[in-house]
PDB file of N, CA and C in Angstrom:
ATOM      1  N   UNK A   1       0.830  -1.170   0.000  1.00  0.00           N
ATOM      2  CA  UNK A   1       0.000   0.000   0.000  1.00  0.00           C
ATOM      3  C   UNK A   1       0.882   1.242   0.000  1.00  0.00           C
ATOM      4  N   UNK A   2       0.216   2.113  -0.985  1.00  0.00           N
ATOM      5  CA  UNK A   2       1.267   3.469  -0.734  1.00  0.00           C
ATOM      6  C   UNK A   2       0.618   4.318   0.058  1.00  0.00           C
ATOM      7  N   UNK A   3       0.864   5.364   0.814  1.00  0.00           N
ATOM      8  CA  UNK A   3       0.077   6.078   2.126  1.00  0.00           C
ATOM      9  C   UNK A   3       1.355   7.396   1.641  1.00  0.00           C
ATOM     10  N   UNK A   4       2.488   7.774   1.369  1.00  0.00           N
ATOM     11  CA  UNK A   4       3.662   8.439   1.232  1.00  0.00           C
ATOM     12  C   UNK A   4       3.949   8.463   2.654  1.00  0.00           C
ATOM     13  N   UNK A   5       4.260   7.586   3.554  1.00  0.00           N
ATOM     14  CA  UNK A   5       4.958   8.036   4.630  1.00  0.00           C
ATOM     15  C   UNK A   5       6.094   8.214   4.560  1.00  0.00           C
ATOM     16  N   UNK A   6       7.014   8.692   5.156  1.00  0.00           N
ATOM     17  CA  UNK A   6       7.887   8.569   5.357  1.00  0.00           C
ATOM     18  C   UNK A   6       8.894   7.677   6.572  1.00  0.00           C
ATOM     19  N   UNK A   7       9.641   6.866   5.491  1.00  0.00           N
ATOM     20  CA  UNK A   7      10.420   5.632   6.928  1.00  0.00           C
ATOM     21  C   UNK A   7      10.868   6.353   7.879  1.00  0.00           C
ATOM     22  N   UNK A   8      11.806   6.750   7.823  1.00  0.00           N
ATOM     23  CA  UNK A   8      12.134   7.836   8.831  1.00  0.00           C
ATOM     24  C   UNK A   8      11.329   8.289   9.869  1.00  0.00           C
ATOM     25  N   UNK A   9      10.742   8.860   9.298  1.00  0.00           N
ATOM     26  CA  UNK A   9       9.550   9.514  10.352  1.00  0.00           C
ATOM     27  C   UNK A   9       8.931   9.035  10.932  1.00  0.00           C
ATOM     28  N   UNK A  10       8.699   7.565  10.223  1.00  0.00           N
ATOM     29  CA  UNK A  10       7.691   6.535  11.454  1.00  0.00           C
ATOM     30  C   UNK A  10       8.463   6.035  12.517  1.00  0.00           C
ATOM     31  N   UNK A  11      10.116   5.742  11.866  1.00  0.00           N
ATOM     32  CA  UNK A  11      10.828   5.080  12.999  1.00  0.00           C
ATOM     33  C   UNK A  11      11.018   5.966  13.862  1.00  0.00           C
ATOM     34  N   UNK A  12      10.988   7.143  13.640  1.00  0.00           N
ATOM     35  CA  UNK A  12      11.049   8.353  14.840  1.00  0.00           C
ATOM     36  C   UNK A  12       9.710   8.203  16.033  1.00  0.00           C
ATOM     37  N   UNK A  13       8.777   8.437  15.451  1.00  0.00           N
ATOM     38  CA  UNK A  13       7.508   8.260  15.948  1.00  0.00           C
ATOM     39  C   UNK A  13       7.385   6.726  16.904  1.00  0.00           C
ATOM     40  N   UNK A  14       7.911   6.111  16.211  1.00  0.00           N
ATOM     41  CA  UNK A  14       7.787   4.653  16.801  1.00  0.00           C
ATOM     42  C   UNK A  14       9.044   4.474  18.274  1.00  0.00           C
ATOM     43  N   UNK A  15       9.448   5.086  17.887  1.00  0.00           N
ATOM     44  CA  UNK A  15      10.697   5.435  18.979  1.00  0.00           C
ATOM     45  C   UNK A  15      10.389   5.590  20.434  1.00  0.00           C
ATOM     46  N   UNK A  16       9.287   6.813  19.874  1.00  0.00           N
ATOM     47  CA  UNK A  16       8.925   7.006  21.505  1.00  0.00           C
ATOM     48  C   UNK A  16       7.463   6.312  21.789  1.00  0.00           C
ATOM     49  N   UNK A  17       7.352   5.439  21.669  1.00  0.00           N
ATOM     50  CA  UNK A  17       5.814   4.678  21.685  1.00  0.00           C
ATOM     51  C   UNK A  17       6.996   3.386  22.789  1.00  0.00           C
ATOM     52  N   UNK A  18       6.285   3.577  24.324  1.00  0.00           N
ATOM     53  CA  UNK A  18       6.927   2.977  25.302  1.00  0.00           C
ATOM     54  C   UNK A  18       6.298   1.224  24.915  1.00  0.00           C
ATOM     55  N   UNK A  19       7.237   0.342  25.452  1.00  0.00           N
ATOM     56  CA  UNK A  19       6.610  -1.215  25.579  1.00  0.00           C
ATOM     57  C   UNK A  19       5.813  -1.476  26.991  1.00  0.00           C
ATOM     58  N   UNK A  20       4.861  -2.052  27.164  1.00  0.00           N
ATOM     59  CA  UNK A  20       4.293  -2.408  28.474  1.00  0.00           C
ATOM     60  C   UNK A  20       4.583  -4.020  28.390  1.00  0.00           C
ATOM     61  N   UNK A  21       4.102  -4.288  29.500  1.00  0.00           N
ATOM     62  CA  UNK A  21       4.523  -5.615  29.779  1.00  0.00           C
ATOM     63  C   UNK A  21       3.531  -6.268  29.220  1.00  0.00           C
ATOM     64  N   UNK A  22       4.302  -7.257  28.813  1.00  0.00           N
ATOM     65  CA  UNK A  22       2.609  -8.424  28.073  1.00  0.00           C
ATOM     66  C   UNK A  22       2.925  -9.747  28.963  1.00  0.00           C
ATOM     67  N   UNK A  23       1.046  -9.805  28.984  1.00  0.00           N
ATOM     68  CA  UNK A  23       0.755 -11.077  29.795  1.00  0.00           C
ATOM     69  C   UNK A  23       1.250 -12.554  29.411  1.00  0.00           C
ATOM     70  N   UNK A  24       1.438 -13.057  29.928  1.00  0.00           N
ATOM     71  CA  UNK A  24       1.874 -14.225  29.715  1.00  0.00           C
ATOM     72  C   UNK A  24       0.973 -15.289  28.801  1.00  0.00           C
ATOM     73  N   UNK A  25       1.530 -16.175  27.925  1.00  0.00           N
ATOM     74  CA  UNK A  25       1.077 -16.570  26.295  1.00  0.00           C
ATOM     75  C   UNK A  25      -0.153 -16.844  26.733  1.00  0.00           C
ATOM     76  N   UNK A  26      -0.370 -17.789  27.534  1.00  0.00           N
ATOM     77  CA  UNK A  26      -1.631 -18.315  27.936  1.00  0.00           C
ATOM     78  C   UNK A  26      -2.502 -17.571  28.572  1.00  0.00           C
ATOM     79  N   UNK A  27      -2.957 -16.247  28.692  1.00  0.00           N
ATOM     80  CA  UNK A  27      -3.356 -15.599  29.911  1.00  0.00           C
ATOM     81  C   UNK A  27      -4.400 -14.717  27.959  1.00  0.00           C
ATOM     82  N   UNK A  28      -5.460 -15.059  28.937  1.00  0.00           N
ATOM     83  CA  UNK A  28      -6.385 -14.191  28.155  1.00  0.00           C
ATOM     84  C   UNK A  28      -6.355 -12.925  27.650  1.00  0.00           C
ATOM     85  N   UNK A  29      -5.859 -12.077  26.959  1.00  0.00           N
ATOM     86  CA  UNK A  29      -5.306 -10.451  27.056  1.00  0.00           C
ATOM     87  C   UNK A  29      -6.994  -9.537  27.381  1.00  0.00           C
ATOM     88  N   UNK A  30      -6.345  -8.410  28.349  1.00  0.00           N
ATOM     89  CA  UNK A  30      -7.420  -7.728  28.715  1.00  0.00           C
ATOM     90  C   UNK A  30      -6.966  -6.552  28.168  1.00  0.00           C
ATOM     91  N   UNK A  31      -8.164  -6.221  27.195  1.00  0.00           N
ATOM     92  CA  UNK A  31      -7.928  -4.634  26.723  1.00  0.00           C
ATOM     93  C   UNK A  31      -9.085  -3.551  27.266  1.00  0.00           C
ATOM     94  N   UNK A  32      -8.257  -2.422  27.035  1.00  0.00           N
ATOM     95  CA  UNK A  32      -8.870  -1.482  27.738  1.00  0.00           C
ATOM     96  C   UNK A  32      -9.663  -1.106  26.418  1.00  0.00           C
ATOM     97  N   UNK A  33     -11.157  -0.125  27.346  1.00  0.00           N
ATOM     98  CA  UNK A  33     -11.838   0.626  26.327  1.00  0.00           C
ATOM     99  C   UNK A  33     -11.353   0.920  25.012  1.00  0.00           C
ATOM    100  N   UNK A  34     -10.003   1.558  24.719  1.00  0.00           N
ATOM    101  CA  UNK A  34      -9.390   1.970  23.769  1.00  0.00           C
ATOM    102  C   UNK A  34      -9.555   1.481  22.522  1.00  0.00           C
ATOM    103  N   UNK A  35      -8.809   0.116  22.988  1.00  0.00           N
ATOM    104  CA  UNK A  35      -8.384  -1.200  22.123  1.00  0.00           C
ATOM    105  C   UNK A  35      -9.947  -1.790  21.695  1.00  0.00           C
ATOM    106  N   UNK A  36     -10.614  -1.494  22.679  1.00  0.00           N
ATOM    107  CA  UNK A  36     -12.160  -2.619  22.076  1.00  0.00           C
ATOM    108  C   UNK A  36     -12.848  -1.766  21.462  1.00  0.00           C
ATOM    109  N   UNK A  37     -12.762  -0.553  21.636  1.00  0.00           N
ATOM    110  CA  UNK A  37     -12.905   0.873  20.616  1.00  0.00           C
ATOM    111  C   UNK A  37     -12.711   0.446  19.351  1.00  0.00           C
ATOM    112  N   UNK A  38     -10.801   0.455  19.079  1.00  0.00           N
ATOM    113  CA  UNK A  38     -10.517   0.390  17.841  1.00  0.00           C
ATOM    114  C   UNK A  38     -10.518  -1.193  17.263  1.00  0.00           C
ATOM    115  N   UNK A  39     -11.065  -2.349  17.997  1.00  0.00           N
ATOM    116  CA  UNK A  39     -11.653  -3.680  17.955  1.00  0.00           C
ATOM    117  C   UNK A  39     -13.405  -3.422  17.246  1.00  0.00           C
ATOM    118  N   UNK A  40     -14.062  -2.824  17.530  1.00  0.00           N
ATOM    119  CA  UNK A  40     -14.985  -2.953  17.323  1.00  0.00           C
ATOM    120  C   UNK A  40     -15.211  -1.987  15.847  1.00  0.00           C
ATOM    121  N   UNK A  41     -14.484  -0.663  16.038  1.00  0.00           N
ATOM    122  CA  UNK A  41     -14.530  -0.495  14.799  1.00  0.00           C
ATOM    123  C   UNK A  41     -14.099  -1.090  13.676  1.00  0.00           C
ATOM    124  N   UNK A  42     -12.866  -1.754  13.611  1.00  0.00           N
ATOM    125  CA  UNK A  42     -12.167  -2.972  12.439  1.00  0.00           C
ATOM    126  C   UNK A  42     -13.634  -3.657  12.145  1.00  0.00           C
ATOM    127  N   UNK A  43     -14.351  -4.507  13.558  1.00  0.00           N
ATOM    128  CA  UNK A  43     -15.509  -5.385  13.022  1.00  0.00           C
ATOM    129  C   UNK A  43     -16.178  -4.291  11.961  1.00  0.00           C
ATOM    130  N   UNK A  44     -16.536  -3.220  12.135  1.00  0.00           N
ATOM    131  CA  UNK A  44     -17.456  -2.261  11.208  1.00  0.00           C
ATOM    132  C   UNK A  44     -17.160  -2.249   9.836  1.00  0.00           C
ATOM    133  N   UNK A  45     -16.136  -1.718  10.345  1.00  0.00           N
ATOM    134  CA  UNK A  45     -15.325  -1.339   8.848  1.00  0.00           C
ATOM    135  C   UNK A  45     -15.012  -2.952   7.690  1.00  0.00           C
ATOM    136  N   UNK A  46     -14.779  -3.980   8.414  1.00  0.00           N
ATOM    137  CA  UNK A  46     -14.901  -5.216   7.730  1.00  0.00           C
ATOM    138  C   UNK A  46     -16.148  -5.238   7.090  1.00  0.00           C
ATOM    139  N   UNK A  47     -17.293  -5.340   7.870  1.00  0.00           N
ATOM    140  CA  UNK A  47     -18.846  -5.652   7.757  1.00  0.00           C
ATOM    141  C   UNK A  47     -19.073  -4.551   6.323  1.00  0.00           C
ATOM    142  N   UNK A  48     -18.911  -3.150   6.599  1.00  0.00           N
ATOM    143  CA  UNK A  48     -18.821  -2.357   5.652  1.00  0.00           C
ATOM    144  C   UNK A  48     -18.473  -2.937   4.236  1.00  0.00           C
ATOM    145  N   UNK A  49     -17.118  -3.272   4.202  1.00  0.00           N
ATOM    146  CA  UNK A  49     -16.928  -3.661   2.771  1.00  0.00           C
ATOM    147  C   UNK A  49     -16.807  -5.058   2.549  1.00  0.00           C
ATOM    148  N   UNK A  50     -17.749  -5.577   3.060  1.00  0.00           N
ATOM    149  CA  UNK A  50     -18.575  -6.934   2.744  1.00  0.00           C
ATOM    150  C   UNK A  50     -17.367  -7.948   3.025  1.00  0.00           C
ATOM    151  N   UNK A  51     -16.377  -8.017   3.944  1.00  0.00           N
ATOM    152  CA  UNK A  51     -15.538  -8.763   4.600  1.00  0.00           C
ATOM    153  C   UNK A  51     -16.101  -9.931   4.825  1.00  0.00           C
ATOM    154  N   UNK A  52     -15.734 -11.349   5.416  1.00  0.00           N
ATOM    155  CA  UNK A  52     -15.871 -11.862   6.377  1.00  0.00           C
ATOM    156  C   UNK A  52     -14.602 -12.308   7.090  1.00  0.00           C
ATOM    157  N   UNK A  53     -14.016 -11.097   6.731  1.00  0.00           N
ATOM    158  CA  UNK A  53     -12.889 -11.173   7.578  1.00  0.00           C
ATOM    159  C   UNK A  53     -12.546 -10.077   8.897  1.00  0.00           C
ATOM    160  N   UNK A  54     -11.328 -10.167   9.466  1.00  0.00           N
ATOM    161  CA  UNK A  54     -11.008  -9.067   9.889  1.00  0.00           C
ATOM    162  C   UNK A  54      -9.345  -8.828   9.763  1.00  0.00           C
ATOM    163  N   UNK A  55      -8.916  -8.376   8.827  1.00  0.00           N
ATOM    164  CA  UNK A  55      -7.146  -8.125   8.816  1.00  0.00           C
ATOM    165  C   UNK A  55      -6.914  -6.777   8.875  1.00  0.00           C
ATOM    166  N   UNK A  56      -5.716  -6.527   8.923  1.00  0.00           N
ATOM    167  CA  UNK A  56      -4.624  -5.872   9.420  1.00  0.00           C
ATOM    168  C   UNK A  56      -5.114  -4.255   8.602  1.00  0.00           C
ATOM    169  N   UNK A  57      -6.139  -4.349   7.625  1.00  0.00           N
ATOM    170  CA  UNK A  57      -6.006  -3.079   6.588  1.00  0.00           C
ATOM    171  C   UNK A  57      -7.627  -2.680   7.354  1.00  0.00           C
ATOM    172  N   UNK A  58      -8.578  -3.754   7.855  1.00  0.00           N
ATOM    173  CA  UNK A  58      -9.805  -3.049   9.075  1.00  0.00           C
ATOM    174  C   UNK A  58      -8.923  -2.463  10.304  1.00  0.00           C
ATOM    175  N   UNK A  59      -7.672  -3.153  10.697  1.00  0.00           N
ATOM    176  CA  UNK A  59      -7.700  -2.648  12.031  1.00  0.00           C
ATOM    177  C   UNK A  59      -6.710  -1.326  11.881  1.00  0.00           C
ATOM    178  N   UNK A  60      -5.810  -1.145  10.334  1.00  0.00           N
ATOM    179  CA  UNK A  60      -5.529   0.313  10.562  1.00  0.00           C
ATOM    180  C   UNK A  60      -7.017   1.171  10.329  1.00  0.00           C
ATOM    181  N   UNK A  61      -7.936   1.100   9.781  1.00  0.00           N
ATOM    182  CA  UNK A  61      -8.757   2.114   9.357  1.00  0.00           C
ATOM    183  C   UNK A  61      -9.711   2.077  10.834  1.00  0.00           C
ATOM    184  N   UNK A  62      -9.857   1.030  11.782  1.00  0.00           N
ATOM    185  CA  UNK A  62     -10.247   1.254  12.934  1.00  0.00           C
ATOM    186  C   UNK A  62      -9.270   2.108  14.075  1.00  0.00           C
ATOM    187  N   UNK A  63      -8.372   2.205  13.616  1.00  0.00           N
ATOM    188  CA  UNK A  63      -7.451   2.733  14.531  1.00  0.00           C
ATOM    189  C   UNK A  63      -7.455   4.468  13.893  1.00  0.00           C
ATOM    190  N   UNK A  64      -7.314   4.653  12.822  1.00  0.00           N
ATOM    191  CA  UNK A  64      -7.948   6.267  12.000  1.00  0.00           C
ATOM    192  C   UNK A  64      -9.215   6.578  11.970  1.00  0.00           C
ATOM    193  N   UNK A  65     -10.027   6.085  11.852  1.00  0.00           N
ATOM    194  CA  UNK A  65     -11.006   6.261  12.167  1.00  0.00           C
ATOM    195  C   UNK A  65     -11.687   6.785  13.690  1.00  0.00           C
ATOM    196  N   UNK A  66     -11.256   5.406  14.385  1.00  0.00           N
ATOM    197  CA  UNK A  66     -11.421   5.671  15.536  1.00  0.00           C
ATOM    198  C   UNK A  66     -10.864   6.794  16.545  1.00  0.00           C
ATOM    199  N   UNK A  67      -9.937   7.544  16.428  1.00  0.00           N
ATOM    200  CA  UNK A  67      -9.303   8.401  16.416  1.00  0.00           C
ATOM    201  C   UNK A  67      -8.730   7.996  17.662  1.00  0.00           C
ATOM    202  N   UNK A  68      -8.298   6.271  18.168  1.00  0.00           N
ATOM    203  CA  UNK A  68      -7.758   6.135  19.190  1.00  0.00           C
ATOM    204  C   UNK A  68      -6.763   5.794  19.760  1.00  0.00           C
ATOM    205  N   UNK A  69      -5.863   6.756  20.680  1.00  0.00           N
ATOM    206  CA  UNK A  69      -4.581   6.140  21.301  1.00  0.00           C
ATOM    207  C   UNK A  69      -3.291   6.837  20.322  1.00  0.00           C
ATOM    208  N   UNK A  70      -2.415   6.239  21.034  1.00  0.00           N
ATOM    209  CA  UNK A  70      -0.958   6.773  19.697  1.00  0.00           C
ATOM    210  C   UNK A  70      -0.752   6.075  18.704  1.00  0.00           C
ATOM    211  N   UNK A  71      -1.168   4.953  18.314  1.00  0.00           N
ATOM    212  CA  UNK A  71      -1.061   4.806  16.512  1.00  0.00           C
ATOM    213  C   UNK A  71      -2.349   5.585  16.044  1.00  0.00           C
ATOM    214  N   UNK A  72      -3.437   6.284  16.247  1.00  0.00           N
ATOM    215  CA  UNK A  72      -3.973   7.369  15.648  1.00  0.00           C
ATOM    216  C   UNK A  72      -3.245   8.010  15.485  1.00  0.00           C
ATOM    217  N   UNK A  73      -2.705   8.843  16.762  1.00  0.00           N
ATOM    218  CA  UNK A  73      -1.686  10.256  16.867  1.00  0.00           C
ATOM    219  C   UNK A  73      -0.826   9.873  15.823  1.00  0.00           C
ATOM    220  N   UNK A  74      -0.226   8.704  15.804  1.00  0.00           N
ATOM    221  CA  UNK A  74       1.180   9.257  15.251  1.00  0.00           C
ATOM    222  C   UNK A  74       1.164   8.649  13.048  1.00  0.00           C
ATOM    223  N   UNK A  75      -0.202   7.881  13.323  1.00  0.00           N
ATOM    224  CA  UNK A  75      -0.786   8.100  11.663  1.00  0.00           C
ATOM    225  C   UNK A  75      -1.158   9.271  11.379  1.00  0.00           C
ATOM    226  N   UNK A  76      -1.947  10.244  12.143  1.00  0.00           N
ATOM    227  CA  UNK A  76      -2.535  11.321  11.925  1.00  0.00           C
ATOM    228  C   UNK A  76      -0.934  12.287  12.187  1.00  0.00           C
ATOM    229  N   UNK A  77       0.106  12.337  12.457  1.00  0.00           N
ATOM    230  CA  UNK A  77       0.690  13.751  12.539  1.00  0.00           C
ATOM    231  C   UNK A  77       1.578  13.003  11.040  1.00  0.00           C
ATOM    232  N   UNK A  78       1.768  11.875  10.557  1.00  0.00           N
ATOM    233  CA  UNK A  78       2.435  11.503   9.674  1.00  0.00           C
ATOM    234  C   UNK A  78       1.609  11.622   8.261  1.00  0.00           C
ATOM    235  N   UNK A  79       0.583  12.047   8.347  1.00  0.00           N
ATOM    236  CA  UNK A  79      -0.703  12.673   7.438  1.00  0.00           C
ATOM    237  C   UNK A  79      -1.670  11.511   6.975  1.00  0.00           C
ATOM    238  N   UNK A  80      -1.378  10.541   7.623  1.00  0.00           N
ATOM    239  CA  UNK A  80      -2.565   9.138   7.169  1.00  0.00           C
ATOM    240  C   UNK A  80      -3.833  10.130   7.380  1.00  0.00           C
ATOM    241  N   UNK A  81      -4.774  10.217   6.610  1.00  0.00           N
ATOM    242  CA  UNK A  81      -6.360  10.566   6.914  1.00  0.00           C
ATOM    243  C   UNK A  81      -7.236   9.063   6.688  1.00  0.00           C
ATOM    244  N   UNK A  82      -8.490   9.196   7.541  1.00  0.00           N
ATOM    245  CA  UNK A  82      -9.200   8.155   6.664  1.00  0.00           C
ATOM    246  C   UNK A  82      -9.391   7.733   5.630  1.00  0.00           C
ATOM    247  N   UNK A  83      -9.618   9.040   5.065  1.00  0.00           N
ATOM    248  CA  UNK A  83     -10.433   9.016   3.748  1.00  0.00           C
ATOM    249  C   UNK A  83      -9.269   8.489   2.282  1.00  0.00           C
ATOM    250  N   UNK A  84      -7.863   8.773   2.690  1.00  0.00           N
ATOM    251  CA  UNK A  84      -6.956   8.558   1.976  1.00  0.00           C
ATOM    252  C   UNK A  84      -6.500   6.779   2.520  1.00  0.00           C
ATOM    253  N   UNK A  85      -6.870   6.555   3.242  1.00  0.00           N
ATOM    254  CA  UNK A  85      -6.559   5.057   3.808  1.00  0.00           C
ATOM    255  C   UNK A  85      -7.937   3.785   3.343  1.00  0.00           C
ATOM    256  N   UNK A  86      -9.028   5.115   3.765  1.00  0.00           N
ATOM    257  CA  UNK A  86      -9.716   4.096   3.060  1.00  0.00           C
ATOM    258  C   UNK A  86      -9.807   3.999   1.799  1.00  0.00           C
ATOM    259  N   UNK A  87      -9.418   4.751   0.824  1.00  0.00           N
ATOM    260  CA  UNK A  87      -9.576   4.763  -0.968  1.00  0.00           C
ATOM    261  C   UNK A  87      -8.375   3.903  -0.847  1.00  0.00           C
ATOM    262  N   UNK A  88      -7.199   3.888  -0.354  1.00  0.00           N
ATOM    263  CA  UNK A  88      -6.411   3.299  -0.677  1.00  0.00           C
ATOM    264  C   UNK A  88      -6.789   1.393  -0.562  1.00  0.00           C
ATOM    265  N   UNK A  89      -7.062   1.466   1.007  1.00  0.00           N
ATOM    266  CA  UNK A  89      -7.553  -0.160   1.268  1.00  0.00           C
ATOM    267  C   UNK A  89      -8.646  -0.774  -0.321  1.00  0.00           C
ATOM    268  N   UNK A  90      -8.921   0.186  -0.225  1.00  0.00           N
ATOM    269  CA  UNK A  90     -10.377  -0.133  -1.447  1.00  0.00           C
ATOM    270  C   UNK A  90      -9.445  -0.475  -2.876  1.00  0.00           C
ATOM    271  N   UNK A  91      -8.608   0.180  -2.931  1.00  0.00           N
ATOM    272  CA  UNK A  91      -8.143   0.034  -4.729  1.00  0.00           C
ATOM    273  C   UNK A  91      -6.979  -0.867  -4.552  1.00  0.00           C
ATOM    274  N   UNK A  92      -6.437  -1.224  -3.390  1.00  0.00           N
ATOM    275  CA  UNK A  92      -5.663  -2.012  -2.930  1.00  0.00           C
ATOM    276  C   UNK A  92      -6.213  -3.350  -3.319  1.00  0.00           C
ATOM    277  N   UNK A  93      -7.518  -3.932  -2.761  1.00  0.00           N
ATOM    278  CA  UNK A  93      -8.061  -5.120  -2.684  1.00  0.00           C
ATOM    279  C   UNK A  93      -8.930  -4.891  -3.966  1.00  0.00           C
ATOM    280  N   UNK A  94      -9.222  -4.246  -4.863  1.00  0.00           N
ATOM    281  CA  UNK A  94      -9.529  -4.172  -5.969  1.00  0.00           C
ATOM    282  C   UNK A  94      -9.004  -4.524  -7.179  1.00  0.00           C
ATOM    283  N   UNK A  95      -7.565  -4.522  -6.796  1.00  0.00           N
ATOM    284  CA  UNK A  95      -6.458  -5.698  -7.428  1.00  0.00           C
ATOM    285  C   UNK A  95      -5.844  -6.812  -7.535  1.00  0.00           C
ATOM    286  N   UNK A  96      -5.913  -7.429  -8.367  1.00  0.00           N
ATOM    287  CA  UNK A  96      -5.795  -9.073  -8.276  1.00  0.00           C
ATOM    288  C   UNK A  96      -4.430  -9.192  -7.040  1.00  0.00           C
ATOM    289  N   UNK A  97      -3.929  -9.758  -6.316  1.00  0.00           N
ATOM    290  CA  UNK A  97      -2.902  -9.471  -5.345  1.00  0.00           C
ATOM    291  C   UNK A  97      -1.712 -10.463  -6.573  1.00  0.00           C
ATOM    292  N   UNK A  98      -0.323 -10.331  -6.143  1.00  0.00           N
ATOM    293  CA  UNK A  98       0.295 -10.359  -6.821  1.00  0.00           C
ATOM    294  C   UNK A  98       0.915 -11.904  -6.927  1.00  0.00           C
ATOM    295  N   UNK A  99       1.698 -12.466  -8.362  1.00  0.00           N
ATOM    296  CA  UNK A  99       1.914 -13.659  -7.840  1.00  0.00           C
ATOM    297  C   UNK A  99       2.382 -14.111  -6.536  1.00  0.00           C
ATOM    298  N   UNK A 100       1.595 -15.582  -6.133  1.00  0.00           N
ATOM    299  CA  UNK A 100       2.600 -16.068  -4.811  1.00  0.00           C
ATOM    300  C   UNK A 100       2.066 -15.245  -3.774  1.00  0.00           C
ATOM    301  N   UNK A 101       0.890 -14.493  -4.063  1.00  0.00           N
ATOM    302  CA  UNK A 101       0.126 -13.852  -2.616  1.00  0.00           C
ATOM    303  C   UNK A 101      -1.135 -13.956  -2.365  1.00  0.00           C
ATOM    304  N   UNK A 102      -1.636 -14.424  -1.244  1.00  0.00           N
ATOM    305  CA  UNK A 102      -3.218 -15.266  -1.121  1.00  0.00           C
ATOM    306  C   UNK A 102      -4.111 -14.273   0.145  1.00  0.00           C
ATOM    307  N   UNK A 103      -5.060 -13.813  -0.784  1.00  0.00           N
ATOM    308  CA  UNK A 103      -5.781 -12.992   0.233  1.00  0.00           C
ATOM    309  C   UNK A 103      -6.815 -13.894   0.895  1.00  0.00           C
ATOM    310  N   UNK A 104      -7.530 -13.890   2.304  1.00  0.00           N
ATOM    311  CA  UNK A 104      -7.918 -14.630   3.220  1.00  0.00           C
ATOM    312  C   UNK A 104      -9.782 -14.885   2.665  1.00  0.00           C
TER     313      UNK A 104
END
């Protein structure tokens, strides 16, 4: 997908985005409001364009959309908009995917 980010700039951005501790493999993960925020919007946004899925291109547009947490912030100061993420997701999967690549 092209978005024009810039590498740089994300690895900057990504820099200061702290690690928390993650629960242990087996341990059910508990997310906060945030996360079931930008969880529930991915379900939308799937349902929307007649998914029966949910991958990685619902849960950025739930995360822009949703306008939640610091991967919003730091898509939104790197100029991701929705509206440019979602035309993109759209003409993205509007293309046969390329040899040797299997969409779900």
């Amino acid at each position: 997908m092209e978005l024009g980010i810039d590498l740089d700039a994300l690895g900057s951005e990504l820099a200061d985005v702290r690690h928390v501790d993650r629960p242990a493999m087996n341990a059910r993960p508990a997310f906060d409001d945030r996360t079931e925020a930008v969880l529930q919007q991915a379900r939308l946004q799937a349902h929307a364009l007649r998914h029966r899925y949910i991958g990685t291109e619902h849960l950025m547009l739930g995360l822009v959309e949703g306008d939640q947490g610091r991967a919003s912030d730091v898509l939104t100061r790197l100029g991701v908009t929705y509206s440019s993420l979602r035309d993109q997701v759209v003409n993205t999967l509007r293309n046969p995917p390329p040899p040797g690549w299997a969409r779900p």
